[in-house]
N, C-alpha and C. Protein backbone atom coordinates (compact mmCIF):
# COMPACT_ATOMS: atom_id res chain seq x y z
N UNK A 1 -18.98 -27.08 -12.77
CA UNK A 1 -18.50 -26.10 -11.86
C UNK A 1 -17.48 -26.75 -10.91
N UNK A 2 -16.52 -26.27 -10.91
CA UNK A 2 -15.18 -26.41 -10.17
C UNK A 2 -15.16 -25.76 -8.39
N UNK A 3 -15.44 -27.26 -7.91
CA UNK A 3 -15.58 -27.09 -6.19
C UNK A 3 -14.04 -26.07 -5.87
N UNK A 4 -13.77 -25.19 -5.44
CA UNK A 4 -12.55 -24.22 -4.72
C UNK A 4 -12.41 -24.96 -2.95
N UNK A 5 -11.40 -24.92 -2.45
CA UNK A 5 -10.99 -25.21 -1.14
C UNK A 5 -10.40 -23.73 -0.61
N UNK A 6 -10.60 -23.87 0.57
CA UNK A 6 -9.87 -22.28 0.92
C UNK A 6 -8.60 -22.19 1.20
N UNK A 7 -7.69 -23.08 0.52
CA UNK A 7 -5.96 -23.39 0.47
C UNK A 7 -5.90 -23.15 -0.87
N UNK A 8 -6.29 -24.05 -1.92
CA UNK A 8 -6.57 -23.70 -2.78
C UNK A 8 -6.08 -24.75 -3.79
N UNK A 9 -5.70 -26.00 -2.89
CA UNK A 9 -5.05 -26.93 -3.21
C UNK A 9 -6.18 -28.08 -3.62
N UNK A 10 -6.09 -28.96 -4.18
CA UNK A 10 -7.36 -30.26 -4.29
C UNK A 10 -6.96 -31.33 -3.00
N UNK A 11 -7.98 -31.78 -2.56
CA UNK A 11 -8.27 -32.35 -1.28
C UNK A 11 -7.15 -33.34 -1.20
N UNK A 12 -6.84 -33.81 -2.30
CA UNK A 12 -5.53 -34.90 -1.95
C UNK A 12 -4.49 -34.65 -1.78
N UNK A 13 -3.59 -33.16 -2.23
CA UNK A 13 -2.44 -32.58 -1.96
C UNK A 13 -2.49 -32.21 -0.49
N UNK A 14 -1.29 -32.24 0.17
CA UNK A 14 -0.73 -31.91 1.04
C UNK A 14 -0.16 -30.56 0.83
N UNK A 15 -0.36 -29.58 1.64
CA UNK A 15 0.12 -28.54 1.92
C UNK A 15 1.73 -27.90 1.97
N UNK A 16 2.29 -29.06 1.85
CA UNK A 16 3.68 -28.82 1.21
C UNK A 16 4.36 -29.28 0.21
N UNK A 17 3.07 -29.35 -1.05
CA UNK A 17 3.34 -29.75 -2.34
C UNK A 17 3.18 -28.70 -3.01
N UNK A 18 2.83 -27.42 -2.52
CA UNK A 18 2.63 -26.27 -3.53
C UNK A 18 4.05 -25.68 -3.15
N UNK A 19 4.67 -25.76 -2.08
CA UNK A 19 6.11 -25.30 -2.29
C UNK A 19 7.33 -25.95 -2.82
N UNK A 20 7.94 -24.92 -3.97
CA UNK A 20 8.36 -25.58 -5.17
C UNK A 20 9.50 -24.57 -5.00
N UNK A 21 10.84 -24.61 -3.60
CA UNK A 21 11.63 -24.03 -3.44
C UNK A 21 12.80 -25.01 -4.86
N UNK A 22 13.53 -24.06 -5.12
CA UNK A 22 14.58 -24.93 -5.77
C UNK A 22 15.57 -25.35 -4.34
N UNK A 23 16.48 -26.83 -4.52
CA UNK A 23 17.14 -26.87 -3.56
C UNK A 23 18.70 -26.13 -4.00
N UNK A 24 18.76 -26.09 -5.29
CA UNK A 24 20.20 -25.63 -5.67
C UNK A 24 20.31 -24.21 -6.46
N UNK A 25 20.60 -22.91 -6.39
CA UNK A 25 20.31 -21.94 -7.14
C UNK A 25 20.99 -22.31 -8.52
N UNK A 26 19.86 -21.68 -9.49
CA UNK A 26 20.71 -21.59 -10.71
C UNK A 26 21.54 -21.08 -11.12
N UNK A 27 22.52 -21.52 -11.90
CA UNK A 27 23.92 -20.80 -12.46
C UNK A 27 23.23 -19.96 -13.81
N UNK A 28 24.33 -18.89 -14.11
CA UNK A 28 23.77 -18.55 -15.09
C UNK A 28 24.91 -18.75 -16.43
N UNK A 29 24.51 -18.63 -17.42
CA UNK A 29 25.28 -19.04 -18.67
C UNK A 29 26.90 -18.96 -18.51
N UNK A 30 27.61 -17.85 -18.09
CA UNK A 30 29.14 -17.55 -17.70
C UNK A 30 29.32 -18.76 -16.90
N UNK A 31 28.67 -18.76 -15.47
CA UNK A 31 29.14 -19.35 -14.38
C UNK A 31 29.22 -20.92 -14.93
N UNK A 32 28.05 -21.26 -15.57
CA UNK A 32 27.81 -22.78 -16.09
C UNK A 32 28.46 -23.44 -16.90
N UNK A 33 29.71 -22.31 -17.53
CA UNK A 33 30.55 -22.52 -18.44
C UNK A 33 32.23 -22.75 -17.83
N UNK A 34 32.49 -21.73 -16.81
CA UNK A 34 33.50 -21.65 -16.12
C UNK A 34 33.73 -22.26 -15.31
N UNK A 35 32.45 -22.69 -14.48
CA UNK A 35 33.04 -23.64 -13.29
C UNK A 35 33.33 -25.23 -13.13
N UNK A 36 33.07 -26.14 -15.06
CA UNK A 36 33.48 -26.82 -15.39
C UNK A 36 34.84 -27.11 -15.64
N UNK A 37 35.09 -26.10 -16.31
CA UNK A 37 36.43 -25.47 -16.73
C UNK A 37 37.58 -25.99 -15.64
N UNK A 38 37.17 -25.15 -14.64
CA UNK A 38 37.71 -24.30 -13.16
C UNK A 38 37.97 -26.00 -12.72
N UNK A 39 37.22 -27.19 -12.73
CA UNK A 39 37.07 -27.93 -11.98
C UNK A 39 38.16 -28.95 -12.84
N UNK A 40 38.01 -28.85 -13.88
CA UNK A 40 38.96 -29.77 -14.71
C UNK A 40 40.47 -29.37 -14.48
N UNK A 41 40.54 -28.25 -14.57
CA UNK A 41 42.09 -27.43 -14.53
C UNK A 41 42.32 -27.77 -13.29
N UNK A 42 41.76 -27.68 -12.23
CA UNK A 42 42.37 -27.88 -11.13
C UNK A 42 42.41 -29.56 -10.83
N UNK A 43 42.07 -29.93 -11.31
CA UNK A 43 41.80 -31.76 -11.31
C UNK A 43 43.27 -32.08 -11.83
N UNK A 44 43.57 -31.51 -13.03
CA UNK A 44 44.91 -31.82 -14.02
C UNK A 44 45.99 -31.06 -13.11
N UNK A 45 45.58 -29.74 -12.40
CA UNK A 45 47.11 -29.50 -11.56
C UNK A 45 47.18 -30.13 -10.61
N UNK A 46 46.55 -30.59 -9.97
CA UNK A 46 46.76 -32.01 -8.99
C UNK A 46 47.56 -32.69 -8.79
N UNK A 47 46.94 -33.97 -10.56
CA UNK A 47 47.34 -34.90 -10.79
C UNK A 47 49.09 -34.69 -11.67
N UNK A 48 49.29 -33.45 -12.11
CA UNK A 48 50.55 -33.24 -12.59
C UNK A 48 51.38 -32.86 -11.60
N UNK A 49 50.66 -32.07 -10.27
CA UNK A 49 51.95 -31.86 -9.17
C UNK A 49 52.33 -32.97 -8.65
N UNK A 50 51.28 -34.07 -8.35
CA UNK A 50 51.35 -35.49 -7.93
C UNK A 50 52.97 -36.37 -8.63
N UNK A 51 52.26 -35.95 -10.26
CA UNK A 51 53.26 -36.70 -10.82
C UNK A 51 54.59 -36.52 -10.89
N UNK A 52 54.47 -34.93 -10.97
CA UNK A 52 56.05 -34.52 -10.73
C UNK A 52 56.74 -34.48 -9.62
N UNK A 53 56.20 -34.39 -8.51
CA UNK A 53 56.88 -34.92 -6.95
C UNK A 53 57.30 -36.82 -6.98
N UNK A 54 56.73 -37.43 -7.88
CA UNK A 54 56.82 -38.82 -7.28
C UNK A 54 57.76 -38.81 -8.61
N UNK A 55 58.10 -38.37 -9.65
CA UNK A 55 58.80 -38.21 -10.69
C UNK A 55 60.30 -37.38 -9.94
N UNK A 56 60.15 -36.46 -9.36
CA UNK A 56 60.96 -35.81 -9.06
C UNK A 56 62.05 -37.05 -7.80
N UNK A 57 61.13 -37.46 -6.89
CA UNK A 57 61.43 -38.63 -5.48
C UNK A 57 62.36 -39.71 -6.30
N UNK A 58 61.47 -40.06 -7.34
CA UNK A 58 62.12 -41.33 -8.22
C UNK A 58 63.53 -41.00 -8.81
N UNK A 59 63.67 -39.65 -9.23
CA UNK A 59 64.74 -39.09 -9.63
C UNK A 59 66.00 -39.26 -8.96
N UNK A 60 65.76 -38.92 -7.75
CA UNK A 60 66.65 -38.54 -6.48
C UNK A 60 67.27 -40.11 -5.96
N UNK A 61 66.10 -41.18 -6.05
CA UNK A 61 66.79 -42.25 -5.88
C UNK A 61 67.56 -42.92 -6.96
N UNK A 62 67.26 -42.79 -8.35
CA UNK A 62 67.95 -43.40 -9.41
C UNK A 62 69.39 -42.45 -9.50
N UNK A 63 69.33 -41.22 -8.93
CA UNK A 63 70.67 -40.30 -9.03
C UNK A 63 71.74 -40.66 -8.08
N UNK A 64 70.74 -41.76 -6.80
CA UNK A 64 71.93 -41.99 -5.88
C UNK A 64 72.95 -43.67 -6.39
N UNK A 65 71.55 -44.18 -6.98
CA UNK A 65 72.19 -45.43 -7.59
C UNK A 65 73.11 -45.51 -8.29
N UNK A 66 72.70 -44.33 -9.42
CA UNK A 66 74.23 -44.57 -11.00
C UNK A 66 75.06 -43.58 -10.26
N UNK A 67 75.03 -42.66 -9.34
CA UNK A 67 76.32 -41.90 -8.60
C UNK A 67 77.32 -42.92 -8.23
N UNK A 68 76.62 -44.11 -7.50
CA UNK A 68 77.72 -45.27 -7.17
C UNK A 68 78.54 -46.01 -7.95
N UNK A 69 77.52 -46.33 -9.07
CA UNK A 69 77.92 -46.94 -10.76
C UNK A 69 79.05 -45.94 -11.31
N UNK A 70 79.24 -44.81 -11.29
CA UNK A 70 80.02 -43.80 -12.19
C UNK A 70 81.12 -43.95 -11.75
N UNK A 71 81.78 -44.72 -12.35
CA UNK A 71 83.26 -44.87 -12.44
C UNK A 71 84.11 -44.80 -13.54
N UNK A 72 85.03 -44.29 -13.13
CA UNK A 72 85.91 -43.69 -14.25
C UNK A 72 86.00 -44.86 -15.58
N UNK A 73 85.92 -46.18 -14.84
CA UNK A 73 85.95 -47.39 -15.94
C UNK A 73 85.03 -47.42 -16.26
N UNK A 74 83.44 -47.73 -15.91
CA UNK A 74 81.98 -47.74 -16.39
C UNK A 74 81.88 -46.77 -17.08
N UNK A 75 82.63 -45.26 -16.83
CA UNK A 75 82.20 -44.52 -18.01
C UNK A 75 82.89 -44.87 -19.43
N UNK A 76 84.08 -45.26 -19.36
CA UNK A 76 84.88 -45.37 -20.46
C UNK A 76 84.08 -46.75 -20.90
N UNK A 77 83.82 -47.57 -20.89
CA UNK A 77 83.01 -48.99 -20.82
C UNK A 77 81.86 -48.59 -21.66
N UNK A 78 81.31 -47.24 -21.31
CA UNK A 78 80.01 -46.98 -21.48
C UNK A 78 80.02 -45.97 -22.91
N UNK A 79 81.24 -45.18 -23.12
CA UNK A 79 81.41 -44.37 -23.81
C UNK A 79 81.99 -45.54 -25.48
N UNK A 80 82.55 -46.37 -25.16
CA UNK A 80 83.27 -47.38 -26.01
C UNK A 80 81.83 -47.90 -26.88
N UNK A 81 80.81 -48.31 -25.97
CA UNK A 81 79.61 -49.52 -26.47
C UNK A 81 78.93 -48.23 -27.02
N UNK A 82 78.50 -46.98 -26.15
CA UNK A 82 77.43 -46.49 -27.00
C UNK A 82 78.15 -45.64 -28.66
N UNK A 83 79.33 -45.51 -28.46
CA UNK A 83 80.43 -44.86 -29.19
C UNK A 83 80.06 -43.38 -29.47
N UNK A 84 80.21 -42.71 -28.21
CA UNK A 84 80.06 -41.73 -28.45
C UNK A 84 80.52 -40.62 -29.17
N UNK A 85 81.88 -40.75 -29.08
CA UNK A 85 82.25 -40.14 -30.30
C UNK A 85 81.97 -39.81 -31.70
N UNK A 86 81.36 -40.71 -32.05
CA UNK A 86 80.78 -40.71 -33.58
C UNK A 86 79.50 -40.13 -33.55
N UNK A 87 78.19 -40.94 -32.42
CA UNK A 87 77.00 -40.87 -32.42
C UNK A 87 76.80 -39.71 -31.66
N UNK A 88 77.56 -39.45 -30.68
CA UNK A 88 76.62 -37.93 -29.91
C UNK A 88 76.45 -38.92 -28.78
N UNK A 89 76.69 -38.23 -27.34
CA UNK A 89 76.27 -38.51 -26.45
C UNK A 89 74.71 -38.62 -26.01
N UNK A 90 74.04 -39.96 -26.07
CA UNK A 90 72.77 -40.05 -26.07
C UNK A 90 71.96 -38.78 -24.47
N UNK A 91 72.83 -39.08 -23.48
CA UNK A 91 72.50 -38.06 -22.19
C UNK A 91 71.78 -36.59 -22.82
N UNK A 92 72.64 -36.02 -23.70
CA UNK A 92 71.95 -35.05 -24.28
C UNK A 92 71.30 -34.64 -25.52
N UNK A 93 70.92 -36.24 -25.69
CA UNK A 93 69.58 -35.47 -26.69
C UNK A 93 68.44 -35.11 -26.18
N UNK A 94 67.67 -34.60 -27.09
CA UNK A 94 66.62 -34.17 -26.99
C UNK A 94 65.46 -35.39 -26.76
N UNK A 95 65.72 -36.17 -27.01
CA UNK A 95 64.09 -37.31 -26.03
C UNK A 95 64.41 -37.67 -25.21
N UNK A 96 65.52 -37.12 -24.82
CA UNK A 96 66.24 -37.35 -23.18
C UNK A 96 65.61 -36.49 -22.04
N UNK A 97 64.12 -35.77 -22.50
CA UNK A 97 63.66 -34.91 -21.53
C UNK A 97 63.62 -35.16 -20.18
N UNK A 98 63.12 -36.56 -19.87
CA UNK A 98 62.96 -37.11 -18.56
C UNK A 98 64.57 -36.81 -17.70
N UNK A 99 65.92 -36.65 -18.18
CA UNK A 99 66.96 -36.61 -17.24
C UNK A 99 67.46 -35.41 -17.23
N UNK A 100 66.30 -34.22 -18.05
CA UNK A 100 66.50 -32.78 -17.75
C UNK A 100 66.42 -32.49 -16.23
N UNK A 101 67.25 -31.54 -15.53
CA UNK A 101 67.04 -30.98 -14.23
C UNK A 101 67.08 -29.80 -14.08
């Protein structure tokens, strides 16, 4: 026969071991799915606005450097070695994305 207490607890528990609040509510299946999501996407627009401002900064200073370089002789200098004429001006190809503006 099983002694009862009038808590209802066994003599060694403490009285605030039968409360078994959760500390965090549960998500439910949608939310537990999306707010991973939600957290990654915004992690990656971050780190891509990051990159393209310090991409963009870097830009602005390498545009002031070869502005000084661009001379009517450095271009002709430059047009002679890469021979553009024949090959296509490398400035506008296509894996030239980085000096798109």
């Amino acid at each position: 026969m099983a002694i009862t207490h009038t808590q209802g607890l066994r003599p060694h528990m403490h009285a605030a071991a039968r409360v078994t609040a959760p500390v965090m509510p549960k998500l439910g299946p949608v939310s537990s799915r999306i707010l991973p999501s939600l957290v990654v996407l915004g992690a990656a627009y971050t780190v891509g606005t990051y990159v393209r401002s310090q991409l963009k900064r870097e830009a602005g200073a390498m545009d002031r450097i070869f502005s000084q370089q661009n001379t009517p002789e450095v271009e002709a200098a430059r047009k002679a070695a890469l021979q553009v004429e024949t090959n296509g001006d490398p400035r506008n190809n296509l894996f030239n994305f980085l000096g798109w503006s």
